[in-house]
C-alpha atoms as a PDB file:
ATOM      1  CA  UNK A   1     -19.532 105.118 168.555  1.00  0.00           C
ATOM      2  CA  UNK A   2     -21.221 107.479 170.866  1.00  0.00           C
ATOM      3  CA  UNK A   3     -18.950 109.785 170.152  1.00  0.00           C
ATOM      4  CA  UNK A   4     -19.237 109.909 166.782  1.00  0.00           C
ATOM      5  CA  UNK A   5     -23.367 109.788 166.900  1.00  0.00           C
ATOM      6  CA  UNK A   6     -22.779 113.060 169.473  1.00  0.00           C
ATOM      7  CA  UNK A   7     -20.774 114.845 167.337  1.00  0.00           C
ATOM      8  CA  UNK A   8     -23.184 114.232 163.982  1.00  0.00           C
ATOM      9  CA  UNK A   9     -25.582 115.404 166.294  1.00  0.00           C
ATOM     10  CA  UNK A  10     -23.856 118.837 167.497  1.00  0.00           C
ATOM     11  CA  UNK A  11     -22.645 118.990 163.582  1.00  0.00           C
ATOM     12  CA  UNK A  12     -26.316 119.068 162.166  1.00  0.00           C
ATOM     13  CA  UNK A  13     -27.850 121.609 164.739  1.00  0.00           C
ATOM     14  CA  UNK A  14     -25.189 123.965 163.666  1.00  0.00           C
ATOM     15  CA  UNK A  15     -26.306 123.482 160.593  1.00  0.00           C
ATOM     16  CA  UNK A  16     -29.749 124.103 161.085  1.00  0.00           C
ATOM     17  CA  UNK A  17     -28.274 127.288 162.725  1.00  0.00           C
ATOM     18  CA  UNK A  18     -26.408 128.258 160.069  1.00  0.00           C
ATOM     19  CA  UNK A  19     -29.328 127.968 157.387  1.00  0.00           C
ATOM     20  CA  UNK A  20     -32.104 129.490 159.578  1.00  0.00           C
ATOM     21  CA  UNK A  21     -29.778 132.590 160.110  1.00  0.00           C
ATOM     22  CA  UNK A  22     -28.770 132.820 156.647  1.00  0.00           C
ATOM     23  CA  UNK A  23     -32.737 132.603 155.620  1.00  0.00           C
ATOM     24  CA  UNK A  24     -33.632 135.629 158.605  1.00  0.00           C
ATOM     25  CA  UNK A  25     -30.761 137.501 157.122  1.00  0.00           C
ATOM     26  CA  UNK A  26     -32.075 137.356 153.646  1.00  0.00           C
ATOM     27  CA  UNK A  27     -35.668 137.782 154.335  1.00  0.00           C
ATOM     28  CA  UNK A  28     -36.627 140.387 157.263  1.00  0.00           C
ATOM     29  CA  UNK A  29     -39.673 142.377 158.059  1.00  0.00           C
ATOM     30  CA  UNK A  30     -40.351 145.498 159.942  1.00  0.00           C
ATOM     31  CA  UNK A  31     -43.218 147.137 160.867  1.00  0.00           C
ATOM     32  CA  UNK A  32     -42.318 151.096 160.238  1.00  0.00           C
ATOM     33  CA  UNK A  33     -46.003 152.400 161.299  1.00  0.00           C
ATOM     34  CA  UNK A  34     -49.236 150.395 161.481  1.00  0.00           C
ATOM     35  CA  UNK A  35     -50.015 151.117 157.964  1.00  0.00           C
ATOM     36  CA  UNK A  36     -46.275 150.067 156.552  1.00  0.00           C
ATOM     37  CA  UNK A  37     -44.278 147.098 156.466  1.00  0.00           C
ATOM     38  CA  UNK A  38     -40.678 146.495 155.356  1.00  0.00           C
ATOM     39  CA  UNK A  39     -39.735 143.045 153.877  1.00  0.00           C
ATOM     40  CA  UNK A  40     -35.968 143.050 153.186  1.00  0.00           C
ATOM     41  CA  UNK A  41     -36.059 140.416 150.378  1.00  0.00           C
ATOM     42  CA  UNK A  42     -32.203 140.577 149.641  1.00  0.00           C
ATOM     43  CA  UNK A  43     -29.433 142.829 150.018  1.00  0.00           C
ATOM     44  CA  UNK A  44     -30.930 145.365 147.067  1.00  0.00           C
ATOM     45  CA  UNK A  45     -34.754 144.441 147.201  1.00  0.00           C
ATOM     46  CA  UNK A  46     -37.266 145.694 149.593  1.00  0.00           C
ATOM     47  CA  UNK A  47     -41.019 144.966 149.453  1.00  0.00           C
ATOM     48  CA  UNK A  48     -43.206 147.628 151.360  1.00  0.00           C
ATOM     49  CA  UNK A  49     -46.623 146.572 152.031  1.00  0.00           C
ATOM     50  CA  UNK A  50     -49.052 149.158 152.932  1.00  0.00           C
ATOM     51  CA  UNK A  51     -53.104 149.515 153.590  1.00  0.00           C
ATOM     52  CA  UNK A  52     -55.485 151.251 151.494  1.00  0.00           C
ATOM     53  CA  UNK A  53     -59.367 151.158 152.890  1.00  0.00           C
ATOM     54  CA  UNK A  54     -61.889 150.397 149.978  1.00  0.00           C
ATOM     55  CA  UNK A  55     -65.104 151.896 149.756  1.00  0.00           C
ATOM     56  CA  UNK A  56     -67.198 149.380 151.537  1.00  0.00           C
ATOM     57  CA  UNK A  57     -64.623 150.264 155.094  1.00  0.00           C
ATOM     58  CA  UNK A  58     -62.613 146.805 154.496  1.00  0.00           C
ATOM     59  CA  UNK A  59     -58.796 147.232 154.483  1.00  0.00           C
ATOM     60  CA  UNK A  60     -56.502 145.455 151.865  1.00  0.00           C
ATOM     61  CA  UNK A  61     -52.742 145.497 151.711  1.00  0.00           C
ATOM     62  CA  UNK A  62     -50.647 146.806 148.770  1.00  0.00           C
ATOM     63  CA  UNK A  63     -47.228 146.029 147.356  1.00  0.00           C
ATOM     64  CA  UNK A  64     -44.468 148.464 146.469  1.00  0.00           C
ATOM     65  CA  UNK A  65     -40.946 147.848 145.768  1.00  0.00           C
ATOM     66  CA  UNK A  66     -37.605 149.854 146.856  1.00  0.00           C
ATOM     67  CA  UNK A  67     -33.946 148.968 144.503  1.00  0.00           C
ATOM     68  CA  UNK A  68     -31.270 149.536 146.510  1.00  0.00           C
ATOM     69  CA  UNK A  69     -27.479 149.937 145.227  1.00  0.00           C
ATOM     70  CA  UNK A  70     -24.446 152.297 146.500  1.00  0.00           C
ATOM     71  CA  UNK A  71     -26.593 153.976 148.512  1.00  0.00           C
ATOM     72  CA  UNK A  72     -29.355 155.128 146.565  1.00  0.00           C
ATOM     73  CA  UNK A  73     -32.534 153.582 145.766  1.00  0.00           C
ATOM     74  CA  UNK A  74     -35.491 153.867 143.268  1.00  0.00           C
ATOM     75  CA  UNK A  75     -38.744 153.493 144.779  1.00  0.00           C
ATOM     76  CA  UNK A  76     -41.576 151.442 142.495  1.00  0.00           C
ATOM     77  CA  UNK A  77     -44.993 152.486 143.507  1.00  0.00           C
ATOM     78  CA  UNK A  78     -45.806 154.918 146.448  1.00  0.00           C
ATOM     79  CA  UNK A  79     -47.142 153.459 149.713  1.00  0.00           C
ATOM     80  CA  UNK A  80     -51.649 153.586 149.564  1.00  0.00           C
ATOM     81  CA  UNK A  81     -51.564 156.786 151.591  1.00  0.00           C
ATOM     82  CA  UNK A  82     -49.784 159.959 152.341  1.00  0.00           C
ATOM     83  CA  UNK A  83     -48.616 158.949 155.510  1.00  0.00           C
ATOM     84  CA  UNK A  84     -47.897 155.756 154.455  1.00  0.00           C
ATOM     85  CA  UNK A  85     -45.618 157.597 151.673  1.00  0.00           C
ATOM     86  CA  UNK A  86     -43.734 159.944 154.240  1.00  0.00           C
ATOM     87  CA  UNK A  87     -42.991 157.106 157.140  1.00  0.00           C
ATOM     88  CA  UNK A  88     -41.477 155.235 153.198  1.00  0.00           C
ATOM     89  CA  UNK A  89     -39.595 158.092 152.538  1.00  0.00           C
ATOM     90  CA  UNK A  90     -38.234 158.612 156.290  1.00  0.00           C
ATOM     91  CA  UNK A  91     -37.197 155.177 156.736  1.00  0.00           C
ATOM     92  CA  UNK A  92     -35.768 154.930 153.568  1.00  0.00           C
ATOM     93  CA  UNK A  93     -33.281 158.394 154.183  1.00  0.00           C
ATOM     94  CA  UNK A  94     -33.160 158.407 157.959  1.00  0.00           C
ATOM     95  CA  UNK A  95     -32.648 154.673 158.574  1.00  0.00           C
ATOM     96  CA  UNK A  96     -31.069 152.779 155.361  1.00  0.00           C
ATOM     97  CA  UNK A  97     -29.526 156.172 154.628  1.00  0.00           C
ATOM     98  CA  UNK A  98     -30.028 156.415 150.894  1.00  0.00           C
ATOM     99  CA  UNK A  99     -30.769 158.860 148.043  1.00  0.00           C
ATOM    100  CA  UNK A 100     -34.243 158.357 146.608  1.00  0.00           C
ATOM    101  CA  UNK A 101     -33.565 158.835 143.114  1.00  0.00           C
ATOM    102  CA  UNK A 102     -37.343 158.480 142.059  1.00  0.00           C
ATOM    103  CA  UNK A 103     -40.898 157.042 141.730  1.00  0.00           C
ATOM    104  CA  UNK A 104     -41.684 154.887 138.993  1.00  0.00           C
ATOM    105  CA  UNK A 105     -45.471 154.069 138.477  1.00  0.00           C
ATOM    106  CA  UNK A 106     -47.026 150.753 137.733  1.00  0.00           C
ATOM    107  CA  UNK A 107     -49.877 151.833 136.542  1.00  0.00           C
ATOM    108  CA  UNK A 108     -52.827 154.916 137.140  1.00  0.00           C
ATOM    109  CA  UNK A 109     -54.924 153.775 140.205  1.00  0.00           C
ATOM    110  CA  UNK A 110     -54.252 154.968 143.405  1.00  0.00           C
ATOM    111  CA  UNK A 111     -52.742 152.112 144.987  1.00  0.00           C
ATOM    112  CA  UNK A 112     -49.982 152.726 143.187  1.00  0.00           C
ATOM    113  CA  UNK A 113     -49.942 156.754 142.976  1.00  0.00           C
ATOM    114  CA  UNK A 114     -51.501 157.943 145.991  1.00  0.00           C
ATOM    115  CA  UNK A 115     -48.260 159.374 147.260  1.00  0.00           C
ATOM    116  CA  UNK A 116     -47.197 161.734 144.310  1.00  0.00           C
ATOM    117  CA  UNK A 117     -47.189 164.735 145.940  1.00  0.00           C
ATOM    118  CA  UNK A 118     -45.192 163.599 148.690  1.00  0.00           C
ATOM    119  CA  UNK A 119     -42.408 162.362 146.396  1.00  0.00           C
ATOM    120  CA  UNK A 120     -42.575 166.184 144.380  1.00  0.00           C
ATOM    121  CA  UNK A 121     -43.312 167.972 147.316  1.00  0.00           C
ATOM    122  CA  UNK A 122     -39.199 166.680 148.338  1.00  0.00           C
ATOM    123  CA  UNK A 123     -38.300 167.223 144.530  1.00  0.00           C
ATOM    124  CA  UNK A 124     -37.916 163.372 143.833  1.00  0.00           C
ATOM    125  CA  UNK A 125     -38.355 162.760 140.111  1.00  0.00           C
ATOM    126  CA  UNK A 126     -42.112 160.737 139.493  1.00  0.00           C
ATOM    127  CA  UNK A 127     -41.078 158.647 136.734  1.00  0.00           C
ATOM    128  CA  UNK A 128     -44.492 156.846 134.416  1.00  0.00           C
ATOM    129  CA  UNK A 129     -45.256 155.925 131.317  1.00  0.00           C
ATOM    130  CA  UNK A 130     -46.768 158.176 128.454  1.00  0.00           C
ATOM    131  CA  UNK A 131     -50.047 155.982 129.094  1.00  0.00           C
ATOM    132  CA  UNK A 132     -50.252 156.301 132.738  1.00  0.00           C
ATOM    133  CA  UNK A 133     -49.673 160.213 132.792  1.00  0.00           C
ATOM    134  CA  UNK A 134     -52.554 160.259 130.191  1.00  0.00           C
ATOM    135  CA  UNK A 135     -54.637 158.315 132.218  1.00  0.00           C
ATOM    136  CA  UNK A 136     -53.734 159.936 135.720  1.00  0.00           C
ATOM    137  CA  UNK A 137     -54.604 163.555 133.759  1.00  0.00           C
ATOM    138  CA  UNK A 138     -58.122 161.991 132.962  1.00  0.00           C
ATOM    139  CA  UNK A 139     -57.999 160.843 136.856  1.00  0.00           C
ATOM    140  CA  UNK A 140     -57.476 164.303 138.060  1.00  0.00           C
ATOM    141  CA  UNK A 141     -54.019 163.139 139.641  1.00  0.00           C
ATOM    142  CA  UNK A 142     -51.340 165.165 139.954  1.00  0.00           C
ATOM    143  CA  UNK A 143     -48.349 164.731 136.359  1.00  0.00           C
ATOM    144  CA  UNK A 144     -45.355 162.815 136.860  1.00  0.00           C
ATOM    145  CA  UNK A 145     -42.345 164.802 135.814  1.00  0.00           C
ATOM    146  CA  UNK A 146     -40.578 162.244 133.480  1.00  0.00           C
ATOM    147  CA  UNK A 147     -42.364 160.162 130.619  1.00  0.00           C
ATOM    148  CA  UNK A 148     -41.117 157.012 128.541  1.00  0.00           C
ATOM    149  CA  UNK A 149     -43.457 155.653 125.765  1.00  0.00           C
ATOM    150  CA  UNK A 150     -43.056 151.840 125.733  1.00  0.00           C
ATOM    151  CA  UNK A 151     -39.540 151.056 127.644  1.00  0.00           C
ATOM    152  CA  UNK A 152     -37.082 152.900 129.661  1.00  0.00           C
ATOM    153  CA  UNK A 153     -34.063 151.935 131.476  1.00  0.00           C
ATOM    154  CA  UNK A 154     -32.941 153.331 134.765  1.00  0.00           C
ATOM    155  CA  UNK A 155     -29.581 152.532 136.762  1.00  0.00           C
ATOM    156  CA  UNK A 156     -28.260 152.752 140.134  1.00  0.00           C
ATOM    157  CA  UNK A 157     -24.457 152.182 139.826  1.00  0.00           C
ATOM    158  CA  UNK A 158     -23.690 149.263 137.271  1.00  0.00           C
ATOM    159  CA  UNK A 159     -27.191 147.652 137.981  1.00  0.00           C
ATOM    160  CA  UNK A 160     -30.482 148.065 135.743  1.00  0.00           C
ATOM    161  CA  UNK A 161     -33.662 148.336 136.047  1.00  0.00           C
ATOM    162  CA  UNK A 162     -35.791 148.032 132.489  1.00  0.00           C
ATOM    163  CA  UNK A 163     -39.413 149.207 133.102  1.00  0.00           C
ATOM    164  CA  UNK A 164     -41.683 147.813 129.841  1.00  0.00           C
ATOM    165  CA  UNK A 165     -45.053 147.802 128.571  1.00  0.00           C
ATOM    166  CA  UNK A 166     -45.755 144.532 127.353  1.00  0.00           C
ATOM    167  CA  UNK A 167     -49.587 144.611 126.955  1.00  0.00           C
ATOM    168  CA  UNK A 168     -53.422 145.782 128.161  1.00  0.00           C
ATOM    169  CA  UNK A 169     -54.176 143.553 131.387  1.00  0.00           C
ATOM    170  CA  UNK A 170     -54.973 144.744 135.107  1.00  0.00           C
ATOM    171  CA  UNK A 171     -55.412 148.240 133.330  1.00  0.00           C
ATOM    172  CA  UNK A 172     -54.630 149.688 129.636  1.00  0.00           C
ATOM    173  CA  UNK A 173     -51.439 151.197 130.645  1.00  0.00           C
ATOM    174  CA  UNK A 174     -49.402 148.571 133.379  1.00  0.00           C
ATOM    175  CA  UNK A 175     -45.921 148.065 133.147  1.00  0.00           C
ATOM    176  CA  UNK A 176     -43.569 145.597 134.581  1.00  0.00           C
ATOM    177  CA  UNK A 177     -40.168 146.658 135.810  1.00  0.00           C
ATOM    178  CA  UNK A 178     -37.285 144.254 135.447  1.00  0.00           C
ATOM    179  CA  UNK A 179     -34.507 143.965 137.501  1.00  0.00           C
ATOM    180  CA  UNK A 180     -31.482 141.545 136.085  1.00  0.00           C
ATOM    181  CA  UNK A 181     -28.928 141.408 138.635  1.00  0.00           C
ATOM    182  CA  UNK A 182     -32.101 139.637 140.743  1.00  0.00           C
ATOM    183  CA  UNK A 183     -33.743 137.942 138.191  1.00  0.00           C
ATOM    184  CA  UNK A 184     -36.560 139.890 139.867  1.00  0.00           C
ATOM    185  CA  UNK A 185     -39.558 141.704 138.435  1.00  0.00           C
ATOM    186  CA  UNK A 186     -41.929 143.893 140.315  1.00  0.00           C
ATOM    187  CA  UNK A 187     -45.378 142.959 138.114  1.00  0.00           C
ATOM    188  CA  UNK A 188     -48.144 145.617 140.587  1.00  0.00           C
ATOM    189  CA  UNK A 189     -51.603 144.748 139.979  1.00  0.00           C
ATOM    190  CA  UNK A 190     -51.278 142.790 136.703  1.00  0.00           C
ATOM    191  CA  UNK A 191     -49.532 139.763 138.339  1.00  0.00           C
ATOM    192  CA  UNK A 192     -51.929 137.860 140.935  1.00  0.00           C
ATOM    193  CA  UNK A 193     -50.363 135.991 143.936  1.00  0.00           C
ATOM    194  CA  UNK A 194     -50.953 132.564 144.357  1.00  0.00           C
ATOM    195  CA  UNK A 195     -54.952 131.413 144.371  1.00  0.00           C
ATOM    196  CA  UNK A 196     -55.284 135.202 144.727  1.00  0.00           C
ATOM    197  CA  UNK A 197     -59.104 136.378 143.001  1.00  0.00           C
ATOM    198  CA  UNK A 198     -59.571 138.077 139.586  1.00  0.00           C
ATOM    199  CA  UNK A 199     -59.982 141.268 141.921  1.00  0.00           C
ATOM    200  CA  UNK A 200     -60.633 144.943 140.454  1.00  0.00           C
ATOM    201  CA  UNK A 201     -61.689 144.068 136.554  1.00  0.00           C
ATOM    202  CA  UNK A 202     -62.817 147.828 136.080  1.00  0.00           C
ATOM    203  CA  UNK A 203     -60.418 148.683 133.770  1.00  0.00           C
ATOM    204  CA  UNK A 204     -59.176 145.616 132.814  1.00  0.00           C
ATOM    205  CA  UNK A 205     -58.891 143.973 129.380  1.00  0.00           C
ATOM    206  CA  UNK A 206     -59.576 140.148 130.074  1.00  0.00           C
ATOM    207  CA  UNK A 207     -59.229 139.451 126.840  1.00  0.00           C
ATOM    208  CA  UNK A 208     -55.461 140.615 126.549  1.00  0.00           C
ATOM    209  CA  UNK A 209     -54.348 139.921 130.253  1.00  0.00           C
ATOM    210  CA  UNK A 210     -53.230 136.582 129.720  1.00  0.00           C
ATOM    211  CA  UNK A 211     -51.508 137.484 127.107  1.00  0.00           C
ATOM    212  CA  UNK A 212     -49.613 140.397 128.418  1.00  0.00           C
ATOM    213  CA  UNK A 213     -48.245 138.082 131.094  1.00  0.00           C
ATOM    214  CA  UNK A 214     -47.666 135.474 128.529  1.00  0.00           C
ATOM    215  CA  UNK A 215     -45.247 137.842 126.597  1.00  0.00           C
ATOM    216  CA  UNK A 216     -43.718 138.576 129.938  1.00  0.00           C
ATOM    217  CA  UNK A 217     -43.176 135.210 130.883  1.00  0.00           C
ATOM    218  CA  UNK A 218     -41.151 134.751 127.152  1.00  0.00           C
ATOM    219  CA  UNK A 219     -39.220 137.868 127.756  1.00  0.00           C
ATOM    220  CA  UNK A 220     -37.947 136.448 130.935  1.00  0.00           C
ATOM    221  CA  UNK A 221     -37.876 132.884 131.397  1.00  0.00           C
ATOM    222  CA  UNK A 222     -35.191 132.699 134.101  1.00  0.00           C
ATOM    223  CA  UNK A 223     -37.232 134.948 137.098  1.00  0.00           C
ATOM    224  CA  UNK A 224     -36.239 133.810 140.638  1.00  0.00           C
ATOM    225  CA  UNK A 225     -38.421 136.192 142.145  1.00  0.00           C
ATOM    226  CA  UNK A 226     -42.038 137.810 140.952  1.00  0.00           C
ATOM    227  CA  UNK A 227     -43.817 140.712 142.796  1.00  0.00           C
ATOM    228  CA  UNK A 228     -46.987 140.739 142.495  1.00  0.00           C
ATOM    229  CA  UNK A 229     -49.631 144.050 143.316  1.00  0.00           C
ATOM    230  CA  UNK A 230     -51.353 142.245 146.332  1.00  0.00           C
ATOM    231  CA  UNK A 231     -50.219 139.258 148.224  1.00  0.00           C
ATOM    232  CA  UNK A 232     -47.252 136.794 149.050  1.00  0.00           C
ATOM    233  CA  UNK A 233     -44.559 137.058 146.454  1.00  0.00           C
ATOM    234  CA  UNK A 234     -42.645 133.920 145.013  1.00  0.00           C
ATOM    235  CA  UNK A 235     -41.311 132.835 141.627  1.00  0.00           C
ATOM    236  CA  UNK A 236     -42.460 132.709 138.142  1.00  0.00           C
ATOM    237  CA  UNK A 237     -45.435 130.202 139.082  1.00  0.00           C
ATOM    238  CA  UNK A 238     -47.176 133.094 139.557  1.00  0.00           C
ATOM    239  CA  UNK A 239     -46.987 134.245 136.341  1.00  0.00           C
ATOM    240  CA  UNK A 240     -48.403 130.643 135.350  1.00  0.00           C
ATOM    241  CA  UNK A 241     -51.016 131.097 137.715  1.00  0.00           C
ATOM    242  CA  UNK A 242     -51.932 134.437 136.406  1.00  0.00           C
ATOM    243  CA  UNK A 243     -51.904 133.520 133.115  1.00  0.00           C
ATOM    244  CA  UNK A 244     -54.349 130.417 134.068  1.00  0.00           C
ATOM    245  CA  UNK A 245     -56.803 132.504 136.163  1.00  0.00           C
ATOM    246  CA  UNK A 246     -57.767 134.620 133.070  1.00  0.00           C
ATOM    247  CA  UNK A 247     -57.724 132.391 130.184  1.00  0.00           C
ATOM    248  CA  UNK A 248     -60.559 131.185 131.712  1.00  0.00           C
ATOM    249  CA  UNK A 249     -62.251 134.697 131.053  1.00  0.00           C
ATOM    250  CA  UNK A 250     -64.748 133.917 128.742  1.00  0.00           C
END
């Protein structure tokens, strides 16, 4: 009987071995500068996380997303700063070894642009809406070289990556990029984390917002994994949450 009760025992620890290592392998950080950080998500999706400082000093952390397939990669929303942008950039050839094939803006603030002319100054393609290039011309921001009016689809081998506008929300002109082989969107600023604030309402339409997300919600009811601009990722509860935090708006 002892035996037995030792060997269940050796049994479950490799099993706990087995499962931690197979949750480290799928989820891994690094810390590239002390402005970046690397999350490998899966073997294709990479969250970068850097800092932009606001006006009143404080520093806040932004989320961008990196597609990776047969070595090359699409790149969704620069890093918060220029340097932030070329230590992306560097990693991203120098260490993963991969093609950037582009830049594809969420939306026009700088959280998700700043880094434009580090992506043309290498002659990467900046890929945003007709909406967003509008906007970032009204911004004074530098033109991103390829345009879409309400959807586009991009590719990196057989996978696809559909980048829509569903609706007004966080601004007039966010998108959401899809990503079907992970059941994965990458939502920027529109999509709040978990009991994450209203945050920047400048240019936001509170009336529409839940709404927007609503439609997104509809379009893709099976999402394992939701990005959102700021915060801890997760699943579609925080689309619910999103959606929940601004029907409240009055």
């Amino acid at each position: 009987m002892r035996y037995h009760n030792q060997k269940r025992t050796v049994l479950f620890f490799l099993l706990l071995c087995i499962t931690a290592n197979t949750i480290l392998h799928a989820q891994k950080s690094f810390t590239i500068t002390e402005s970046l950080k690397i999350t490998k998500i899966n073997e294709s999706s990479y969250l970068h996380v850097s800092d932009i400082t606001l006006e009143n000093g404080s520093v806040f952390p932004c989320n961008g997303f990196v597609y990776v397939h047969n070595n090359e990669a699409y790149v969704f929303d620069t890093p918060a700063t220029d340097k932030a942008t070329s230590s992306l950039l560097d990693w991203l050839q120098n260490d993963l070894k991969v093609k950037v094939k582009g830049v594809v803006f969420n939306h026009y603030h700088n959280d998700a642009t700043e880094g434009i002319d580090i992506f043309k100054s290498q002659g990467i393609p900046t890929i945003a809406s007709e909406k967003t290039a509008l906007l970032m011309h009204d911004d004074n921001q530098l033109q991103p070289d390829v345009l879409f009016k309400n959807t586009m689809t991009l590719t990196l081998g057989s996978k696809k990556i559909i980048n829509t506008f569903f609706g007004e929300g966080h601004t007039s002109d966010n998108i959401t990029s899809y990503f079907p082989d992970e059941q994965l969107i990458f939502g920027g600023c529109m999509i709040k984390s978990i009991n994450a604030s209203k945050g920047n309402l400048a240019n936001a339409n509170l009336n529409q917002w839940p709404k927007t997300v609503s439609k997104i919600k509809k379009a893709y009811p099976n999402l394992k994994i939701v990005i959102p601009g700021h915060g801890a990722y997760g699943d579609s509860k925080l689309l619910d949450y999103t959606i929940t935090l601004f029907q409240t708006e009055k």
